[in-house]
N, C-alpha and C. Protein backbone atom coordinates (compact mmCIF):
# COMPACT_ATOMS: atom_id res chain seq x y z
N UNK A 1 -43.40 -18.92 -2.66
CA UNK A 1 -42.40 -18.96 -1.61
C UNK A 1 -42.35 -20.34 -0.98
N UNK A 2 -43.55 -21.05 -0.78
CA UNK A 2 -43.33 -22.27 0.21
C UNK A 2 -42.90 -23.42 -1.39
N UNK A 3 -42.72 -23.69 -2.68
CA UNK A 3 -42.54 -23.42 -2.93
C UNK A 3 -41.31 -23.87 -3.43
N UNK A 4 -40.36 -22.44 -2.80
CA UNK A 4 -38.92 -22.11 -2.93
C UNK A 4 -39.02 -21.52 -4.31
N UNK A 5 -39.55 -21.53 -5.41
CA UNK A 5 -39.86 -20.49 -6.53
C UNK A 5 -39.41 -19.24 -6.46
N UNK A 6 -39.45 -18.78 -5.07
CA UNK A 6 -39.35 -17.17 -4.77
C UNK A 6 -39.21 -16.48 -3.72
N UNK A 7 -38.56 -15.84 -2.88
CA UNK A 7 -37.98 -15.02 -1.73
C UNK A 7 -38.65 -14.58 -1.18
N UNK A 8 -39.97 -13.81 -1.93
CA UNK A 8 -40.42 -12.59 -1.74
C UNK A 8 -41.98 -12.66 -2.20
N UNK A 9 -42.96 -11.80 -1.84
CA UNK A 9 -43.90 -12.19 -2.30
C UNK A 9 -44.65 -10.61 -2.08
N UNK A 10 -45.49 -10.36 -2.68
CA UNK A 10 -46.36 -8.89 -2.48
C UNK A 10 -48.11 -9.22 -2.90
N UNK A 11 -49.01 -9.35 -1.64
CA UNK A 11 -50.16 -9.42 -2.07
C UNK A 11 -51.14 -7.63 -2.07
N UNK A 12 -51.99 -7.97 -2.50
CA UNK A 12 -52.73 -6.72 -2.30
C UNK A 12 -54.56 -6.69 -2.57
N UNK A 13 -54.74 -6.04 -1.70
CA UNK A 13 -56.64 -5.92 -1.68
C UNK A 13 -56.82 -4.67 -1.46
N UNK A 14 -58.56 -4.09 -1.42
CA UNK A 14 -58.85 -2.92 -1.31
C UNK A 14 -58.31 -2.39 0.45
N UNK A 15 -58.01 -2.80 1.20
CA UNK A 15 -57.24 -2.55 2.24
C UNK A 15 -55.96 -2.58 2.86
N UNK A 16 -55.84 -3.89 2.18
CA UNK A 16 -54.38 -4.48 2.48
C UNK A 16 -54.66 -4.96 4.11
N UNK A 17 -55.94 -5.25 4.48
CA UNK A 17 -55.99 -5.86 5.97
C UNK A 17 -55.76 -7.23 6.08
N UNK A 18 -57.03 -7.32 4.89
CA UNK A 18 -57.28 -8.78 4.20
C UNK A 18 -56.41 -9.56 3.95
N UNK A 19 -55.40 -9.04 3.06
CA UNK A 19 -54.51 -9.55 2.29
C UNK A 19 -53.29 -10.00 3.55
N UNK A 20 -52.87 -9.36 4.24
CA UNK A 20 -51.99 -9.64 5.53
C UNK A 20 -52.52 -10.35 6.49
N UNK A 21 -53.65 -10.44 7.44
CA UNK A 21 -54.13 -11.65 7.45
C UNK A 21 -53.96 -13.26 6.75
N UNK A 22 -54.06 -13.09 5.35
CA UNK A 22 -54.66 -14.03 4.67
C UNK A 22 -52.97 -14.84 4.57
N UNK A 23 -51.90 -13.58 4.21
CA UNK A 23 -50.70 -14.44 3.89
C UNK A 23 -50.12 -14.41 5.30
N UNK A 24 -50.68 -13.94 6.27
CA UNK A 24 -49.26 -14.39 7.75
C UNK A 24 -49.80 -15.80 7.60
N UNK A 25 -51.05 -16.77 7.24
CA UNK A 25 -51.10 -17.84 7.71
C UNK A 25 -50.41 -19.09 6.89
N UNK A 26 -49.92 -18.43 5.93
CA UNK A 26 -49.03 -19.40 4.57
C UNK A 26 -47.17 -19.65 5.69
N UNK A 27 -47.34 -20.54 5.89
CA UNK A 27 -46.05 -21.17 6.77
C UNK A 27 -44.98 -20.24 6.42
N UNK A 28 -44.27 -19.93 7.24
CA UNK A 28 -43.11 -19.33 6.52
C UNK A 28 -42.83 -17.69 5.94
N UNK A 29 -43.93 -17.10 5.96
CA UNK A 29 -44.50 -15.97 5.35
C UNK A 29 -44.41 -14.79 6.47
N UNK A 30 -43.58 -13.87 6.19
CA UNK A 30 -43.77 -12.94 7.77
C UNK A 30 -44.20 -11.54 6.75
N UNK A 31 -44.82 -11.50 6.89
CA UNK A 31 -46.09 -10.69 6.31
C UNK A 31 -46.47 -9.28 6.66
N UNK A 32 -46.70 -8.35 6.56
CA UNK A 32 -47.06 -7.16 7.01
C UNK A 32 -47.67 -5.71 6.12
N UNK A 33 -48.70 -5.42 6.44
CA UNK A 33 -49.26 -4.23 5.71
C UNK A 33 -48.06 -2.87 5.66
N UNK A 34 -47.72 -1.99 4.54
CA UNK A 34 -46.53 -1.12 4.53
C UNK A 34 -47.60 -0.31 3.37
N UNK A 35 -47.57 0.85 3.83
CA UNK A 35 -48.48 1.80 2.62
C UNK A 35 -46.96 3.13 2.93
N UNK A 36 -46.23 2.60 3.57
CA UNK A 36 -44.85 3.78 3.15
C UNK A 36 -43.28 3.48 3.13
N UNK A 37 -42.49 4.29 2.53
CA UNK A 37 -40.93 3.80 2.30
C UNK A 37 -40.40 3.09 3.43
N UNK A 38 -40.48 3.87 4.35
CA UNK A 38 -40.03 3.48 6.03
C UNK A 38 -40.25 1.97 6.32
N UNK A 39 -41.61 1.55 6.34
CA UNK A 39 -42.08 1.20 7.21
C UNK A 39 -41.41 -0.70 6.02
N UNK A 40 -41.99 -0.17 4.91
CA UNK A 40 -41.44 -1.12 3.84
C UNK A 40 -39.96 -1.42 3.69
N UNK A 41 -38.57 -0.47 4.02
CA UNK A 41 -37.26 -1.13 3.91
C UNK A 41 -37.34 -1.51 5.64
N UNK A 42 -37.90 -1.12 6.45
CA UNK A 42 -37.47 -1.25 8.34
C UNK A 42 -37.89 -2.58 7.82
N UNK A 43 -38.83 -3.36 7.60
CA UNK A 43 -39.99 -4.52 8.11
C UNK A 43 -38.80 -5.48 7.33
N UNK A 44 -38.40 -5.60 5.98
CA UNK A 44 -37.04 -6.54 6.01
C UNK A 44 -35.93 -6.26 6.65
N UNK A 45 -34.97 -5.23 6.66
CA UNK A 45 -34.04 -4.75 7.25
C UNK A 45 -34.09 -5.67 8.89
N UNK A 46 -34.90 -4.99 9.43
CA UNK A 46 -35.23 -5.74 11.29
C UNK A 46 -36.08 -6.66 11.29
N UNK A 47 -36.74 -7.12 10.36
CA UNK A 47 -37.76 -8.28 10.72
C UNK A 47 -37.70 -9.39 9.73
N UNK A 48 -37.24 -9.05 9.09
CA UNK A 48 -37.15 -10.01 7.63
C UNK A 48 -38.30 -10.39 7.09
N UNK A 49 -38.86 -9.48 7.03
CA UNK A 49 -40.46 -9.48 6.29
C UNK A 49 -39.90 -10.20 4.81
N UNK A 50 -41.20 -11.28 4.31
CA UNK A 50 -40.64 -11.47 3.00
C UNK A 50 -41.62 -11.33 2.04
N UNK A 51 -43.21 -11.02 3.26
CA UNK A 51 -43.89 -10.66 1.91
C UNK A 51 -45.01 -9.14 2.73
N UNK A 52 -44.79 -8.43 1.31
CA UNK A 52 -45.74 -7.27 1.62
C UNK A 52 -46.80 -7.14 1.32
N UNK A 53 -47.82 -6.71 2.42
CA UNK A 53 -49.47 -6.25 1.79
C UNK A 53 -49.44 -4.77 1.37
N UNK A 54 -50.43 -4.38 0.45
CA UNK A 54 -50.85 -3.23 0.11
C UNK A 54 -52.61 -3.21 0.21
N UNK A 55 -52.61 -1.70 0.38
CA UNK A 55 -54.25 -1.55 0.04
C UNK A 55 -54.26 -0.61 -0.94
N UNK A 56 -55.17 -1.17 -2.44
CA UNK A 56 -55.00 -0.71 -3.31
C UNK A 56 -55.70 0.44 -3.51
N UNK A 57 -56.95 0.66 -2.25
CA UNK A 57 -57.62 1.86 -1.98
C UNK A 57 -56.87 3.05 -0.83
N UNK A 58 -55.91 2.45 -0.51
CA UNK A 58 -55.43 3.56 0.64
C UNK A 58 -53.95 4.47 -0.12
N UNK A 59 -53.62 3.28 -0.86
CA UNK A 59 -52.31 3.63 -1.66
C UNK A 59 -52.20 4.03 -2.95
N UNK A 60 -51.70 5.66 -3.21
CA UNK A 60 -51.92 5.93 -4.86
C UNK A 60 -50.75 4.52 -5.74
N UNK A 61 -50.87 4.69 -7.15
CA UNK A 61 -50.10 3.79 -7.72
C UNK A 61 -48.88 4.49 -7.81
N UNK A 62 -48.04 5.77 -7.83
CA UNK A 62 -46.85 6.21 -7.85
C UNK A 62 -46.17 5.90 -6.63
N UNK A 63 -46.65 5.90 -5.14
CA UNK A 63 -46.11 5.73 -3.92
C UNK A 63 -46.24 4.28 -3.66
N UNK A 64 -47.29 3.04 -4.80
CA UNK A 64 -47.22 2.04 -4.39
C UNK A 64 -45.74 1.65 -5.10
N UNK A 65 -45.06 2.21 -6.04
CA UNK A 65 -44.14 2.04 -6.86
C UNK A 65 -42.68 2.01 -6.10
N UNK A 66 -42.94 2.92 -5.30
CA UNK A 66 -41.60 3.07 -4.62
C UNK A 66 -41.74 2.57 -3.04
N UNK A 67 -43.03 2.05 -2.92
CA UNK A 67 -42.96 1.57 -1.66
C UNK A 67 -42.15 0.08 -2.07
N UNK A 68 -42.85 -0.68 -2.94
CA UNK A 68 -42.03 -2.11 -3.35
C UNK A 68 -40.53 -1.86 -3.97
N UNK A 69 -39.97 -0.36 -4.58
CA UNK A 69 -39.04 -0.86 -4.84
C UNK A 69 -37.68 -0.69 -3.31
N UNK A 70 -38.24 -0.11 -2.51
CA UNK A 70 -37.82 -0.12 -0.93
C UNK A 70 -37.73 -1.76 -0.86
N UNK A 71 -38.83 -1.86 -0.62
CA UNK A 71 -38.67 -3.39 -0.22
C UNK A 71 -37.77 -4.34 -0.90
N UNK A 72 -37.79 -4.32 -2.43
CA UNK A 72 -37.34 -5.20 -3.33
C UNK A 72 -35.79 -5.18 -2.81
N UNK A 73 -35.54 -3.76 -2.59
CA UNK A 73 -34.02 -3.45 -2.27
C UNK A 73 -33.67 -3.73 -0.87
N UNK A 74 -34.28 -3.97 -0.12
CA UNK A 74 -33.53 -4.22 1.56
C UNK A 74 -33.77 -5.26 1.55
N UNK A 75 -32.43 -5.37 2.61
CA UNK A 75 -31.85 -6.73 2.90
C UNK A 75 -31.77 -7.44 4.86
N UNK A 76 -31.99 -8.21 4.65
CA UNK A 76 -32.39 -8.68 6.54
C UNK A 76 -30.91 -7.82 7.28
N UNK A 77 -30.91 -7.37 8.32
CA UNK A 77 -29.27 -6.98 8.56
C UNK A 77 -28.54 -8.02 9.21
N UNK A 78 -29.30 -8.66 9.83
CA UNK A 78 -28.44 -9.94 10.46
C UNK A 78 -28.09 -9.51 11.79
N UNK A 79 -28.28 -8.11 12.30
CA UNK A 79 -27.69 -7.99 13.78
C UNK A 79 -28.26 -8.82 14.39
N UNK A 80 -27.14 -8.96 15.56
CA UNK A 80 -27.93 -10.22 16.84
C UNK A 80 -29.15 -10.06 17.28
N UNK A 81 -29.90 -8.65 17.35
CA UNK A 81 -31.49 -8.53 18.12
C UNK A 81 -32.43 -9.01 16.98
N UNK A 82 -31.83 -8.41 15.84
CA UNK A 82 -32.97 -9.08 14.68
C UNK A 82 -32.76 -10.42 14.38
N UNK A 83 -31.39 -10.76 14.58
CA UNK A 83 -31.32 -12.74 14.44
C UNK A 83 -32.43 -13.19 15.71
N UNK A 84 -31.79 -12.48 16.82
CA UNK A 84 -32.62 -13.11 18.24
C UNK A 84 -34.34 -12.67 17.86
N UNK A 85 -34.85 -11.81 17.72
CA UNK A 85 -35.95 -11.56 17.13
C UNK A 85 -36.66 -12.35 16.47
N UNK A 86 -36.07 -12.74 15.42
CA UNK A 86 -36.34 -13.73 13.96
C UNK A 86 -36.69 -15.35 14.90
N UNK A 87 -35.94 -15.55 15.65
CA UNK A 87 -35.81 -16.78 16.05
C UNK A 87 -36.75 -17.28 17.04
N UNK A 88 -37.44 -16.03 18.01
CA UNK A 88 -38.24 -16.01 18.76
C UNK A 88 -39.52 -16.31 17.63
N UNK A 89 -39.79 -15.44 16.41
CA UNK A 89 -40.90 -15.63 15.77
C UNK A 89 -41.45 -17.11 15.16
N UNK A 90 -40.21 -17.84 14.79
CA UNK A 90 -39.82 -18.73 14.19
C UNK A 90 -40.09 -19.92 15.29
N UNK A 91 -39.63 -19.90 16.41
CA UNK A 91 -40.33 -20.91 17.38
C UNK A 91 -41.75 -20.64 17.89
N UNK A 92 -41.79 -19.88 17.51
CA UNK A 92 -43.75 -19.58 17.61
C UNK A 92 -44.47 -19.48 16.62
N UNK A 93 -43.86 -19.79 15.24
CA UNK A 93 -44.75 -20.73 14.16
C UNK A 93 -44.63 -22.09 13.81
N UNK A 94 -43.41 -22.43 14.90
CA UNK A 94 -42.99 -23.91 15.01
C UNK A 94 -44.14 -24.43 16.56
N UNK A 95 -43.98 -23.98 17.07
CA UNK A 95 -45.09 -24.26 18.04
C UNK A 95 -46.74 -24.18 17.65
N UNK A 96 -46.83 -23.30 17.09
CA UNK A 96 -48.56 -23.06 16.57
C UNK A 96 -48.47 -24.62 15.53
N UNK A 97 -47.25 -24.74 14.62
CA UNK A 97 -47.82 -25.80 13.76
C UNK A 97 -48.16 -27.62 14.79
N UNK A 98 -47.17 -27.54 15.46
CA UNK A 98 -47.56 -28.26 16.28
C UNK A 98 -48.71 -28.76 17.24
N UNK A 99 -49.56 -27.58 17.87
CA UNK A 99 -49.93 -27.04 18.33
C UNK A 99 -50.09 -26.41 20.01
N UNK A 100 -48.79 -26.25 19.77
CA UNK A 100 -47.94 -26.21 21.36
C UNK A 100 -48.43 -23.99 21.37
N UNK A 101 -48.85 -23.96 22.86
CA UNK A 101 -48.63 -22.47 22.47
C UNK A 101 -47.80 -22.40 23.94
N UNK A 102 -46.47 -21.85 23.96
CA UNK A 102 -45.48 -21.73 25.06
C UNK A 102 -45.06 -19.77 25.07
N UNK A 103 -46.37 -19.06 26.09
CA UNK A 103 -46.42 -18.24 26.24
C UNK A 103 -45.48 -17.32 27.26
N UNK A 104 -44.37 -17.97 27.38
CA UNK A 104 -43.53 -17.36 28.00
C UNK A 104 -41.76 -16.82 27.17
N UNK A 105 -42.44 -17.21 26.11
CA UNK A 105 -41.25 -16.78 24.82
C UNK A 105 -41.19 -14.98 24.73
């Protein structure tokens, strides 16, 4: 993704704690653990998640199947709270890189 190779990205460990941790800190990466359909099309749809964790011990392999193809298939919606949303997140990984932290965002 950083990159530009690719949109999207899906890591995974025996928890999927690890693994989300490990990629929110890759620039650019809005990251989040999803072990279900919901939670996997909401997190792009409203947040524009672009990469998903799994835990390969919490999640059978048939439900990990259709949890990514949720994801693969949703799309950011673009409404104004999730643009305004997005943008708030986005100046607070522009500030951390800096290392400005402006806690009133």
């Amino acid at each position: 993704m950083v990159s530009g190779r690719c949109d999207r990205g899906v890591v995974i460990c025996g928890s999927g704690v690890g693994a989300s941790v490990a990629a929110s800190k890759v620039p650019g990466a809005r990251a989040a653990l999803c072990h279900d359909v919901f939670s996997a099309r909401q997190g792009v749809e409203d947040d524009d998640m672009n990469v998903i964790c799994l835990g390969a011990r919490v999640i059978g392999p048939a439900l990990a199947a259709e949890v990514l193809r949720a994801f693969a298939a949703a799309r950011f919606s673009g409404a104004p709270r999730h643009v305004r949303r997005l943008s708030k997140v986005t100046a607070i990984e522009e500030d951390a890189r800096r290392g400005v932290f402006d806690r009133t965002r």
